[in-house]
Protein backbone atom coordinates (compact mmCIF):
# COMPACT_ATOMS: atom_id res chain seq x y z
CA UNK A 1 -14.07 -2.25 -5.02
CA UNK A 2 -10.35 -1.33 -4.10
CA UNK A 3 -8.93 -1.72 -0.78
CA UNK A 4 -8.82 1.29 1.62
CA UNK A 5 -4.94 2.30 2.00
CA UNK A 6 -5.55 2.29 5.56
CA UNK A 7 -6.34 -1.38 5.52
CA UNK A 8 -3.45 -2.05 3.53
CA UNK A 9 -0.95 -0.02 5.63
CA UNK A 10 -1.94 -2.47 8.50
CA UNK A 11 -1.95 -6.27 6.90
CA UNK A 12 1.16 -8.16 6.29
CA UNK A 13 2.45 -11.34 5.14
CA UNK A 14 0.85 -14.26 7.54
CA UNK A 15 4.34 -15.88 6.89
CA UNK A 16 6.99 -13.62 7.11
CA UNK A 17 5.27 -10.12 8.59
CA UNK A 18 6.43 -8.64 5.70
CA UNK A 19 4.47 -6.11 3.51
CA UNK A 20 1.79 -6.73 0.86
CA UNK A 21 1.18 -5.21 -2.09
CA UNK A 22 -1.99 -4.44 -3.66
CA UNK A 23 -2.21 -5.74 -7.36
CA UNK A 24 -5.63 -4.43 -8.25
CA UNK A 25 -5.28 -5.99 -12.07
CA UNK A 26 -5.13 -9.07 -10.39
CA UNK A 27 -7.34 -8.57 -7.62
CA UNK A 28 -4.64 -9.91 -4.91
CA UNK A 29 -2.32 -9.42 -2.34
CA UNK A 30 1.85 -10.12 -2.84
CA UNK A 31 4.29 -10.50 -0.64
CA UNK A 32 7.73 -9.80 -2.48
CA UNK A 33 10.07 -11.47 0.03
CA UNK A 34 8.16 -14.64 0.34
CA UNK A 35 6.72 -14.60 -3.40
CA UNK A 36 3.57 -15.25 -2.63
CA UNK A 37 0.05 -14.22 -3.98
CA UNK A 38 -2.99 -13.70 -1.95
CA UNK A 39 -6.27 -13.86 -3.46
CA UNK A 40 -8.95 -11.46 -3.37
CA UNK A 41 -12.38 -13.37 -2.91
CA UNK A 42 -15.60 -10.68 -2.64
CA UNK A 43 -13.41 -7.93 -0.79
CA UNK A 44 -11.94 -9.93 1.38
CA UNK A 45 -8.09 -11.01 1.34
CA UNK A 46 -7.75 -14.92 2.06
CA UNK A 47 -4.13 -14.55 3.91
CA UNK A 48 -3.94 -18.65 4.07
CA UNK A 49 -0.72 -19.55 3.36
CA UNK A 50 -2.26 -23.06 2.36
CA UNK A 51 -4.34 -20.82 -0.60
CA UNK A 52 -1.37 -18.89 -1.32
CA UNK A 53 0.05 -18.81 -5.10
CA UNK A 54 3.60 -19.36 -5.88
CA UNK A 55 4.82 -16.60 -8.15
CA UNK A 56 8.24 -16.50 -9.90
């Protein structure tokens, strides 16, 4: 199940308050600036930045 846009236009980055991106491939949340990955875990976003994944 995707994530309503609506939902998305409203959650940002628990670090920086910047924007996420939805990578449905991947089933998880990045934020560009702060190059992190959020995981997806039964339709819910886990926006811990201790579960975050560094991405290069």
């Amino acid at each position: 199940m995707a994530l309503s846009s609506q939902l998305l236009e409203k959650m940002v980055c628990p670090k920086c308050k910047g924007k996420l991106s939805y990578q449905e491939d991947e089933n998880r949340l990045v934020c560009e600036n702060c190059r992190l990955a959020y995981r997806i875990t039964d339709d819910i976003p886990v926006l811990l930045m201790d579960e975050a994944e560094k991405i290069d």
